[in-house]
C-alpha atoms as a PDB file:
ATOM      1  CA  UNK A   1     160.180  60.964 147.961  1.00  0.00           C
ATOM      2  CA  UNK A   2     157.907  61.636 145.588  1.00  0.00           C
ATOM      3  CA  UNK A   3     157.410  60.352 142.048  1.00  0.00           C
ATOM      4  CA  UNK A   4     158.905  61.942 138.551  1.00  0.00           C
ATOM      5  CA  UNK A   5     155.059  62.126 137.603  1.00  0.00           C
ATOM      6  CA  UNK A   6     154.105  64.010 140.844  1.00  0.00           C
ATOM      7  CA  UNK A   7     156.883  66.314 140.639  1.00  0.00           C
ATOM      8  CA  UNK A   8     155.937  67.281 136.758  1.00  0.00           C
ATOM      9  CA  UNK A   9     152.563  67.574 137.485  1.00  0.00           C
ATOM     10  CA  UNK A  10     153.409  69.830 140.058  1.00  0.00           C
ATOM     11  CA  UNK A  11     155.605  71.595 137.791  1.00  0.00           C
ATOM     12  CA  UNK A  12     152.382  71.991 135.313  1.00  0.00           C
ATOM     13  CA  UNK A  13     150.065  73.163 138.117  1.00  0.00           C
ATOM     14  CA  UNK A  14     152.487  75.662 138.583  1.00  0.00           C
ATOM     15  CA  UNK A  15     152.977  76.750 134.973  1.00  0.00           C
ATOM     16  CA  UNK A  16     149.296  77.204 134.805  1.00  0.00           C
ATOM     17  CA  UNK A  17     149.547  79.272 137.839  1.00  0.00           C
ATOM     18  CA  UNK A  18     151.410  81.948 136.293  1.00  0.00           C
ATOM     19  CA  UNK A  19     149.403  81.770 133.099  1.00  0.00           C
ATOM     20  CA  UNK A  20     146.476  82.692 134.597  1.00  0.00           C
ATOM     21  CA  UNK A  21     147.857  85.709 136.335  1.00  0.00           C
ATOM     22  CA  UNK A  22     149.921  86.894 133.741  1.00  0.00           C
ATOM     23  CA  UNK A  23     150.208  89.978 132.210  1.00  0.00           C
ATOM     24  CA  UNK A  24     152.274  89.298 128.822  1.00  0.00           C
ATOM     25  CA  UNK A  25     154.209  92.230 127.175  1.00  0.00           C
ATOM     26  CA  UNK A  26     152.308  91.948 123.851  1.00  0.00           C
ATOM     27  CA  UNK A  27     149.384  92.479 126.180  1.00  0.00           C
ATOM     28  CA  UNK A  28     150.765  95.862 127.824  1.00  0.00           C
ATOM     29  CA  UNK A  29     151.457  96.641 124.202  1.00  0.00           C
ATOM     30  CA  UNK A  30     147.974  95.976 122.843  1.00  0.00           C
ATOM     31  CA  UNK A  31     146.160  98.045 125.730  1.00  0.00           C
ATOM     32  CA  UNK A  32     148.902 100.985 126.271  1.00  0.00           C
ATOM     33  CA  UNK A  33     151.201 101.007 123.154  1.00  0.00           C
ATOM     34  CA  UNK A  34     150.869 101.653 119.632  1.00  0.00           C
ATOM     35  CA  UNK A  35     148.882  98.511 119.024  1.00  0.00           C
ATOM     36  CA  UNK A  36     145.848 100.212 121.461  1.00  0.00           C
ATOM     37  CA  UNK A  37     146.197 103.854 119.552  1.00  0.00           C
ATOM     38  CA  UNK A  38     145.536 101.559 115.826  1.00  0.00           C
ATOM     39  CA  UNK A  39     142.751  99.038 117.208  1.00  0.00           C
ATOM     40  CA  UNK A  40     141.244 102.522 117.827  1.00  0.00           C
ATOM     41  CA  UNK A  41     141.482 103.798 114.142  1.00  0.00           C
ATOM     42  CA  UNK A  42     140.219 100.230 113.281  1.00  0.00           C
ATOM     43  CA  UNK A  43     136.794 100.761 110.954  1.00  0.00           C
ATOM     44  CA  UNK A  44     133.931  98.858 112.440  1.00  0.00           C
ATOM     45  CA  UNK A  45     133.202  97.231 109.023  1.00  0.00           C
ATOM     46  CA  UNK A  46     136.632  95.472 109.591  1.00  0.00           C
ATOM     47  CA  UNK A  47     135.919  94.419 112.769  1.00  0.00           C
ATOM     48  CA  UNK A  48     133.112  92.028 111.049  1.00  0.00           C
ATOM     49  CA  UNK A  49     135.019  91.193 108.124  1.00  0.00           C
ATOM     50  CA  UNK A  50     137.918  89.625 110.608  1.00  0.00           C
ATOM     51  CA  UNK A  51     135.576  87.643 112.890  1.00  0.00           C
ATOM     52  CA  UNK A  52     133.756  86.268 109.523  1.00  0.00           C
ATOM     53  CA  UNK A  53     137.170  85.812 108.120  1.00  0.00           C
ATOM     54  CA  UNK A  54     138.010  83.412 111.238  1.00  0.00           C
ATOM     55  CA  UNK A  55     134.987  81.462 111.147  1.00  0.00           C
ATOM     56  CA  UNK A  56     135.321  80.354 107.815  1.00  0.00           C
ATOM     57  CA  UNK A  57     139.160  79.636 108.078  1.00  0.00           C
ATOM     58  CA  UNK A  58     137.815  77.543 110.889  1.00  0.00           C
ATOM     59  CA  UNK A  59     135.134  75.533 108.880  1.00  0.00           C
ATOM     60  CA  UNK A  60     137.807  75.329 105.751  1.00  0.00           C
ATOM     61  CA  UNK A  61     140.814  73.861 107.999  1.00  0.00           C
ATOM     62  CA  UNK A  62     138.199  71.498 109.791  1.00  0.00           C
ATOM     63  CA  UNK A  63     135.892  70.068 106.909  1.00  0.00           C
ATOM     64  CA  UNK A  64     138.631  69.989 103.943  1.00  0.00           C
ATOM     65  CA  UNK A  65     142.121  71.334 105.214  1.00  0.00           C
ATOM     66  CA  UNK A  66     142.829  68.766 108.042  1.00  0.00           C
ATOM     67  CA  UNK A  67     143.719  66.463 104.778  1.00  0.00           C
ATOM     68  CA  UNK A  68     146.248  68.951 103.297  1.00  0.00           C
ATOM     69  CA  UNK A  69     147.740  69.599 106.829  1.00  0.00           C
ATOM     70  CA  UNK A  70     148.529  66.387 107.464  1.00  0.00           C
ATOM     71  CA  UNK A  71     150.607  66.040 104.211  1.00  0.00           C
ATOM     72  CA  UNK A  72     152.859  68.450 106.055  1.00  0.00           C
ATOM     73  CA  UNK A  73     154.125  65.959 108.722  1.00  0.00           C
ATOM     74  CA  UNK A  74     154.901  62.509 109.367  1.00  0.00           C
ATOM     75  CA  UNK A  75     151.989  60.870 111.162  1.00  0.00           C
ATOM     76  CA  UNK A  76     153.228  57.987 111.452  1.00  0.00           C
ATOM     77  CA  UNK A  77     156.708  58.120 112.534  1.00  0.00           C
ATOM     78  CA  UNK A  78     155.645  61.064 114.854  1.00  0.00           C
ATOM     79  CA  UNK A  79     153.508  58.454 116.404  1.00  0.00           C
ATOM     80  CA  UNK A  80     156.175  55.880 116.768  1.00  0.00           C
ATOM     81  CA  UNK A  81     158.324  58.185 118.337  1.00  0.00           C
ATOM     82  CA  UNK A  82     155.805  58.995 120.952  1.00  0.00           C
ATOM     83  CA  UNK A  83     155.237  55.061 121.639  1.00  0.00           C
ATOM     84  CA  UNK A  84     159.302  54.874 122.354  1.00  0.00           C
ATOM     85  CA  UNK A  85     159.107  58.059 124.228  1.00  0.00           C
ATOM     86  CA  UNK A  86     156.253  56.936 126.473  1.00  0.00           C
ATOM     87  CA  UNK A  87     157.572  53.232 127.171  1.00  0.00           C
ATOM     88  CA  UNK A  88     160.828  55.130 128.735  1.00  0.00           C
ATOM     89  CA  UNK A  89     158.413  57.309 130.875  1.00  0.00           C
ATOM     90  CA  UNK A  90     156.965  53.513 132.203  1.00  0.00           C
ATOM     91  CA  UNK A  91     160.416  52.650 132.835  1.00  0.00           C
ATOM     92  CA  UNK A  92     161.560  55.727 134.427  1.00  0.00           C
ATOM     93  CA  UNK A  93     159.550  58.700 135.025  1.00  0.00           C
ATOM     94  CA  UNK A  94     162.349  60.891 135.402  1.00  0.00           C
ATOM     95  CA  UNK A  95     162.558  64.519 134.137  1.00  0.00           C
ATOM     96  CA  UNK A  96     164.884  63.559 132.054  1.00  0.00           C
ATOM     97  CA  UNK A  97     162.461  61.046 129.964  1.00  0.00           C
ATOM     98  CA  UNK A  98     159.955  63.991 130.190  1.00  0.00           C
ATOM     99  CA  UNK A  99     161.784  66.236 128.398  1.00  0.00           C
ATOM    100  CA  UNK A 100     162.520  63.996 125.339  1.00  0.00           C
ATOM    101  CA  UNK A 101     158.952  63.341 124.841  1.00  0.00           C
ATOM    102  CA  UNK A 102     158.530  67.364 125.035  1.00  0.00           C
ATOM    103  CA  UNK A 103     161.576  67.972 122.668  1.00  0.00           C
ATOM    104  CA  UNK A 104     159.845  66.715 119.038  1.00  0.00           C
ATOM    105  CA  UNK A 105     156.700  69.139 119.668  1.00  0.00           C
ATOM    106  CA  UNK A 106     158.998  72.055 120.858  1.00  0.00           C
ATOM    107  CA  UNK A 107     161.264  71.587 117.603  1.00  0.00           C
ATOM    108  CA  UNK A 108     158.423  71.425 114.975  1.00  0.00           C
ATOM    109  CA  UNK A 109     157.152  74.561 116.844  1.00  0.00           C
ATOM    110  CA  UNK A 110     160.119  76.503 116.182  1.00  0.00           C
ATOM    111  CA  UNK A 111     160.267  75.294 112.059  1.00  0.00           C
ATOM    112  CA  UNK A 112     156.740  76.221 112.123  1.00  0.00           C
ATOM    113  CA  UNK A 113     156.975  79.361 113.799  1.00  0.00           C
ATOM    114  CA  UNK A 114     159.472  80.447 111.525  1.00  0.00           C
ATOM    115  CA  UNK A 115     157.610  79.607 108.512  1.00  0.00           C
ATOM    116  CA  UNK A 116     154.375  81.675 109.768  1.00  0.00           C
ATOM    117  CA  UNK A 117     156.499  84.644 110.498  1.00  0.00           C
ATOM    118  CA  UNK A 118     158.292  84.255 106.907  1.00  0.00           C
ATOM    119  CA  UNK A 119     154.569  84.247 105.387  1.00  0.00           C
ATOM    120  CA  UNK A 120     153.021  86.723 107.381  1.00  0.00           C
ATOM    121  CA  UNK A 121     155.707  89.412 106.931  1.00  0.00           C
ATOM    122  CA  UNK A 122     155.859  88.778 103.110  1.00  0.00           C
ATOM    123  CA  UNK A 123     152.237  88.889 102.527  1.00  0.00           C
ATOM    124  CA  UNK A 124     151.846  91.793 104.808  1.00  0.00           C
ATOM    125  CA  UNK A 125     155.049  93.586 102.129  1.00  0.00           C
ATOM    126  CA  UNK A 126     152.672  93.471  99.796  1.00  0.00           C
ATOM    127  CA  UNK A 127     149.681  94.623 102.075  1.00  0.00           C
ATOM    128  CA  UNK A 128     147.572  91.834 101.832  1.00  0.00           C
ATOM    129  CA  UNK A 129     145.953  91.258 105.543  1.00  0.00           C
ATOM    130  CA  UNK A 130     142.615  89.297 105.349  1.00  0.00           C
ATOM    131  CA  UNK A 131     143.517  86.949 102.947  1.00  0.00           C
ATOM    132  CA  UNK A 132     146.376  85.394 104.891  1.00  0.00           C
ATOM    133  CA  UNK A 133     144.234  83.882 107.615  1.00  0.00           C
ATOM    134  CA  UNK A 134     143.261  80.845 106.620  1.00  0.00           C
ATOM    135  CA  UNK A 135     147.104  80.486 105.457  1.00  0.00           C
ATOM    136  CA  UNK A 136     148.314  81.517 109.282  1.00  0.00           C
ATOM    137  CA  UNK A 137     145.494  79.236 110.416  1.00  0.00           C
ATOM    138  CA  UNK A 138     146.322  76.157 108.603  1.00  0.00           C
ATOM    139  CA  UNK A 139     149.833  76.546 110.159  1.00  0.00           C
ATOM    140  CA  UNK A 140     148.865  77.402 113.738  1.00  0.00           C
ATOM    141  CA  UNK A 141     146.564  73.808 113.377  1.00  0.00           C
ATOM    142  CA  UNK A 142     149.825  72.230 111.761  1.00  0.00           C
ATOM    143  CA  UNK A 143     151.584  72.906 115.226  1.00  0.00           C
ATOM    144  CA  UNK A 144     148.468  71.806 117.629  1.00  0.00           C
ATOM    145  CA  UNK A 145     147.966  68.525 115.483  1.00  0.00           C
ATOM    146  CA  UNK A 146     151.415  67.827 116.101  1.00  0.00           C
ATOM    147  CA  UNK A 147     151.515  68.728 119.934  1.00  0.00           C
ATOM    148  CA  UNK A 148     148.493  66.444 120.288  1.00  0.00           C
ATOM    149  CA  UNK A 149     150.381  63.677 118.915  1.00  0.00           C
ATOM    150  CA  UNK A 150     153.214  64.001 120.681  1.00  0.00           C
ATOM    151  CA  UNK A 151     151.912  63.454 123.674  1.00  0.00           C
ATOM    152  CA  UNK A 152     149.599  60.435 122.301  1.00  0.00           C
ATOM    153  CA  UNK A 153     146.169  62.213 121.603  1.00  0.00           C
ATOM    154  CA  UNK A 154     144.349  61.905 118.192  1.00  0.00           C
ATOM    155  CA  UNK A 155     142.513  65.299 116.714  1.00  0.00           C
ATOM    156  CA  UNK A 156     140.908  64.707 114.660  1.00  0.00           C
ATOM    157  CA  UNK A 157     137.202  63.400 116.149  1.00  0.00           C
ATOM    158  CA  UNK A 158     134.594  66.073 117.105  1.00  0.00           C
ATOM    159  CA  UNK A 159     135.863  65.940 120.583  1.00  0.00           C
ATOM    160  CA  UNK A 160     139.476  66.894 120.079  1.00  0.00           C
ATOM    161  CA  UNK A 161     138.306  69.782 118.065  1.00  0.00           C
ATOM    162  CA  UNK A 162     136.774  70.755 120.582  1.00  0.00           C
ATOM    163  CA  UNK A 163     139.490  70.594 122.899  1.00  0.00           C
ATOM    164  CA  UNK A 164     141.521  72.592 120.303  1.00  0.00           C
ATOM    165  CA  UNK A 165     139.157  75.172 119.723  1.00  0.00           C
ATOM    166  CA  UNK A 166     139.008  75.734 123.452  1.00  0.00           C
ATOM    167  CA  UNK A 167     142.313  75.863 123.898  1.00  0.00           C
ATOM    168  CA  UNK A 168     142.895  78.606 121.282  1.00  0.00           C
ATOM    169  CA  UNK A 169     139.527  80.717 122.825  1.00  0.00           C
ATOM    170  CA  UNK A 170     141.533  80.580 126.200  1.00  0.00           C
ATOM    171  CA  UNK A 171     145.124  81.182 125.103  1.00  0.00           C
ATOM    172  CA  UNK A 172     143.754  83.970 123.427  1.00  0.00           C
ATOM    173  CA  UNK A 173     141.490  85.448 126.087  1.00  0.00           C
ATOM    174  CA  UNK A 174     141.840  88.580 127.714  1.00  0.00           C
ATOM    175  CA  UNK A 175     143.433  88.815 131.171  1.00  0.00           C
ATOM    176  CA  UNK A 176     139.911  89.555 132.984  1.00  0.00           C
ATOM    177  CA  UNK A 177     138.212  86.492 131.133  1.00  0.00           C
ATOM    178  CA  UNK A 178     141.233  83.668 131.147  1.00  0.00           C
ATOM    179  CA  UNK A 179     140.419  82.016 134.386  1.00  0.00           C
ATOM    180  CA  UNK A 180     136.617  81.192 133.282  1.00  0.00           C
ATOM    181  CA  UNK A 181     138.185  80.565 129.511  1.00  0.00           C
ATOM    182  CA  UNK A 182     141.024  78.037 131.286  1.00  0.00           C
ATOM    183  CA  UNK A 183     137.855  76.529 133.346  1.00  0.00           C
ATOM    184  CA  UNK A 184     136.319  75.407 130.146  1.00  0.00           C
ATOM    185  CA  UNK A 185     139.262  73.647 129.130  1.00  0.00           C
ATOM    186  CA  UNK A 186     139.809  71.691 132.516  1.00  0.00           C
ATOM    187  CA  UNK A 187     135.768  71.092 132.006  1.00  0.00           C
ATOM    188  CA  UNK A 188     136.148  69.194 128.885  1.00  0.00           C
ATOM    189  CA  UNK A 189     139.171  67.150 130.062  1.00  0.00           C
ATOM    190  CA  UNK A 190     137.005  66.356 133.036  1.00  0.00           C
ATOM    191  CA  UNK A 191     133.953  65.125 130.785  1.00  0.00           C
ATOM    192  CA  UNK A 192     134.325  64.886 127.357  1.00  0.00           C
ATOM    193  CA  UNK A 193     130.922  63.633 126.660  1.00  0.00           C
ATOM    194  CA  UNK A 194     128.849  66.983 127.752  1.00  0.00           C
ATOM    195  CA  UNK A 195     126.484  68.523 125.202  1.00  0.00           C
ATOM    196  CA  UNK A 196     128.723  71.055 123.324  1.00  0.00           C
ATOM    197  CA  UNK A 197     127.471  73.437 120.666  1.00  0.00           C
ATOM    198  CA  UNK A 198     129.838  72.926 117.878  1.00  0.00           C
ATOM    199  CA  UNK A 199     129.273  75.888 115.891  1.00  0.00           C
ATOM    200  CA  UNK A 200     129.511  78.112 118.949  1.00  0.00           C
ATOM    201  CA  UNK A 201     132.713  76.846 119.773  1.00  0.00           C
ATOM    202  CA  UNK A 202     134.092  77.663 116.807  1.00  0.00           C
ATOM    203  CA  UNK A 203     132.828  81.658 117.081  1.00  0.00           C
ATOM    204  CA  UNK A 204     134.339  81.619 120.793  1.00  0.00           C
ATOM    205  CA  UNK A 205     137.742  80.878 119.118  1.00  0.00           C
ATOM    206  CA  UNK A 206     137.321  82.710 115.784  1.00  0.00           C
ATOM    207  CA  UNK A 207     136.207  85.921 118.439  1.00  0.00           C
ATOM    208  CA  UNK A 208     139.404  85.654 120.422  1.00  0.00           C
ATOM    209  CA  UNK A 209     141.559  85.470 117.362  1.00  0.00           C
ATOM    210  CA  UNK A 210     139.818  88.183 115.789  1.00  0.00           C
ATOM    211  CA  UNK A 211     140.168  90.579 118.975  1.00  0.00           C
ATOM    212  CA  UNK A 212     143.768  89.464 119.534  1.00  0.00           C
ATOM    213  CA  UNK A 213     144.925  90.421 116.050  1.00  0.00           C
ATOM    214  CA  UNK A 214     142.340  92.835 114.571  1.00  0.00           C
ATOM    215  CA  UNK A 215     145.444  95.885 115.065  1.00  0.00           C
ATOM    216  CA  UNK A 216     147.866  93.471 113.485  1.00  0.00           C
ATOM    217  CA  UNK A 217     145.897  92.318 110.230  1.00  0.00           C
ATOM    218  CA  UNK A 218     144.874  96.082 110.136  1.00  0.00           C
ATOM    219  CA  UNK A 219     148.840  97.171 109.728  1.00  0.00           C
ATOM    220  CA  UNK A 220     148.966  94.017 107.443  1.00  0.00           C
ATOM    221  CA  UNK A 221     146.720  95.477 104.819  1.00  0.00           C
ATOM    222  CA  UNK A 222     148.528  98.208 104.162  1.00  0.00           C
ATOM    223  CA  UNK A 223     151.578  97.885 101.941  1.00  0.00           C
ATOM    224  CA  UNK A 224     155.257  97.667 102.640  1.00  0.00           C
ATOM    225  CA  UNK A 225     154.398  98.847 106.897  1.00  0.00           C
ATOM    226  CA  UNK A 226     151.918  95.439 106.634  1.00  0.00           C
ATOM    227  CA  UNK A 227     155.324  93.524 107.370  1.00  0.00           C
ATOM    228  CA  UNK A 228     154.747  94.603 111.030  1.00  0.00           C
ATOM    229  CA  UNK A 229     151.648  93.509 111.231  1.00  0.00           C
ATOM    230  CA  UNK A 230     152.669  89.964 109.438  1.00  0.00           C
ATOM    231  CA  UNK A 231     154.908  89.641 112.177  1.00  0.00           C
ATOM    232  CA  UNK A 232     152.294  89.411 114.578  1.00  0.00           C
ATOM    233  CA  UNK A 233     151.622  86.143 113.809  1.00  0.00           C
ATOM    234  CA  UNK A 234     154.418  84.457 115.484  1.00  0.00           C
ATOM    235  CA  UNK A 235     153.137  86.487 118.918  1.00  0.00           C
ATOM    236  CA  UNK A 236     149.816  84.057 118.744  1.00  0.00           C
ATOM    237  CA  UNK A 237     151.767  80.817 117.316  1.00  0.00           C
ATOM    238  CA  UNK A 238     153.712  81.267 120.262  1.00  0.00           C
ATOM    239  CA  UNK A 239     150.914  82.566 122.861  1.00  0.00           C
ATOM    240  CA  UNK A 240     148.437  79.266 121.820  1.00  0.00           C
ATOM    241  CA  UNK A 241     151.160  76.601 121.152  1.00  0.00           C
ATOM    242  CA  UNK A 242     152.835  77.094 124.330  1.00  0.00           C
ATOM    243  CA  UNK A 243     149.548  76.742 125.929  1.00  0.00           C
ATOM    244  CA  UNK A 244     148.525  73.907 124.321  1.00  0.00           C
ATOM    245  CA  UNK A 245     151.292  72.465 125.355  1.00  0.00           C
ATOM    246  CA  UNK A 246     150.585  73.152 128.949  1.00  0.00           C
ATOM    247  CA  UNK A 247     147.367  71.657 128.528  1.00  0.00           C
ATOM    248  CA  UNK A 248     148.379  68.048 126.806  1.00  0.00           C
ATOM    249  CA  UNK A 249     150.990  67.693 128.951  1.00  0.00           C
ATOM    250  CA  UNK A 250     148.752  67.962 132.072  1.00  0.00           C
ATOM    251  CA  UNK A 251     146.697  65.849 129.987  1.00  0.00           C
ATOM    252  CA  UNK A 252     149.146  63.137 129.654  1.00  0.00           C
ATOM    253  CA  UNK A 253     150.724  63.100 133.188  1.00  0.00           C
ATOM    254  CA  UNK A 254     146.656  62.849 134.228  1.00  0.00           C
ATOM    255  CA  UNK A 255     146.322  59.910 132.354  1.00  0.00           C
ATOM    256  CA  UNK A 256     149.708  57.905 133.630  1.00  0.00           C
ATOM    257  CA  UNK A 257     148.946  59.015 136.902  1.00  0.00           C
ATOM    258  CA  UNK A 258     145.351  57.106 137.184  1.00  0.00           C
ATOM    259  CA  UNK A 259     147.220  54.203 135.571  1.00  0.00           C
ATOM    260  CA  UNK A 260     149.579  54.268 138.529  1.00  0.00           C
ATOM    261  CA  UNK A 261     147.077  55.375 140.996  1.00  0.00           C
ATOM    262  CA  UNK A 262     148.573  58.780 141.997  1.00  0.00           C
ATOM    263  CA  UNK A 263     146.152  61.764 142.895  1.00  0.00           C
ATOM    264  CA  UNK A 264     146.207  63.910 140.416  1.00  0.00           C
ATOM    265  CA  UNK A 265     143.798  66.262 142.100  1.00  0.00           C
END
């Protein structure tokens, strides 16, 4: 019979499975629905704006945000919870164990999914687009900083940043470029010591959010219909959280299986 780990890490081998071939309904949307009609009414000009926009959300959040984030959660006692939650997994690797330690990310991804939506909508009321990305930013970090330490990571060194900027470049990524974009993920949990180009990483992920909501922050800028664009937001929580999830999970399980000398291959 085989172990709890091996059967969850089959489980996340599968999930990954259909991420990679999956065509979501906000995607349909975006390339066949009313999303695809205003991308094309989008002024180039914008275009630019929105990818600058991201890039600098990305250094603010990284070089003097991470500190006001983190006032936003518990460290600590999200961290102790982990250590309790992990110690059952050593005792019994069960599915049942697994899904405790999965339950504290997945509930501070619904408050914070909520909250994002609640901003997004009322800033988009009042038609104001650009200016809520670092906000939506700072939130959608909120969430990943917490999913990493639920499942015992740090994020905070130069490394995990990496990590998270890779995961939201590949979340993000369109359908034809997700398998090479989920490839560079699965690279840097192979060797996290490869010569990375910080800044670069940061425009790969700053890109994809730009191209995945340039329609959305569009709608947003215009008052009182800007709450549908607002809404957006919650669409990519969702679409990179869930990922990210995927991806520290596999993480995790990768890590107790060496300990316990399971292939994990």
């Amino acid at each position: 019979m085989k172990s709890g780990l091996e059967k969850e890490w089959k489980k996340v081998l599968q999930k990954e499975e259909k991420f990679l071939r999956q065509r979501t309904k906000e995607e349909k949307e975006s390339k066949d629905g009313l999303m695809a009609w205003v991308r094309e009414k989008v002024p180039p000009k914008l275009i630019s704006a929105l990818e600058t926009a991201f890039r600098k959300a990305f250094y603010i959040v990284f070089e003097k945000g991470s500190g006001i984030v983190e006032k936003t959660f518990s460290k600590e006692d999200m961290s102790l919870e982990f250590a309790v939650n992990d110690f059952r997994i050593e005792q019994s690797p069960t599915r049942k164990s697994m899904r405790k330690m999965e339950r504290l990310p997945k509930k501070n991804g619904r408050i914070n999914a909520c909250m994002t939506t609640v901003e997004g909508v009322g800033l988009g009321l009042l038609g104001i687009g650009l200016p809520d990305i670092p906000l939506f930013l700072g939130m959608l970090m909120k969430g990943l900083y917490e999913t990493a330490i639920g499942y015992g990571f740090v994020y905070d060194t130069k490394e995990e940043r990496i990590f998270l900027l890779r995961i939201i470049a590949a979340a993000l990524a369109e359908p034809a470029e997700r398998t090479q974009a989920d490839q560079r993920v699965e690279d840097w949990m192979k060797n996290q010591s490869q010569e990375v180009d910080f800044d670069q990483e940061i425009e790969r992920a700053a890109d994809a959010m730009s191209a995945g909501m340039l329609a959305a922050k569009f709608v947003q800028g215009l008052p009182l219909v800007g709450a549908a664009g607002g809404a957006y937001n919650l669409v990519i929580y969702r679409k990179v959280q869930q990922y990210a999830a995927l991806k520290y999970k596999k993480r995790y399980l990768m890590e107790k299986m060496k300990k316990h000398s399971l292939d994990c291959l």
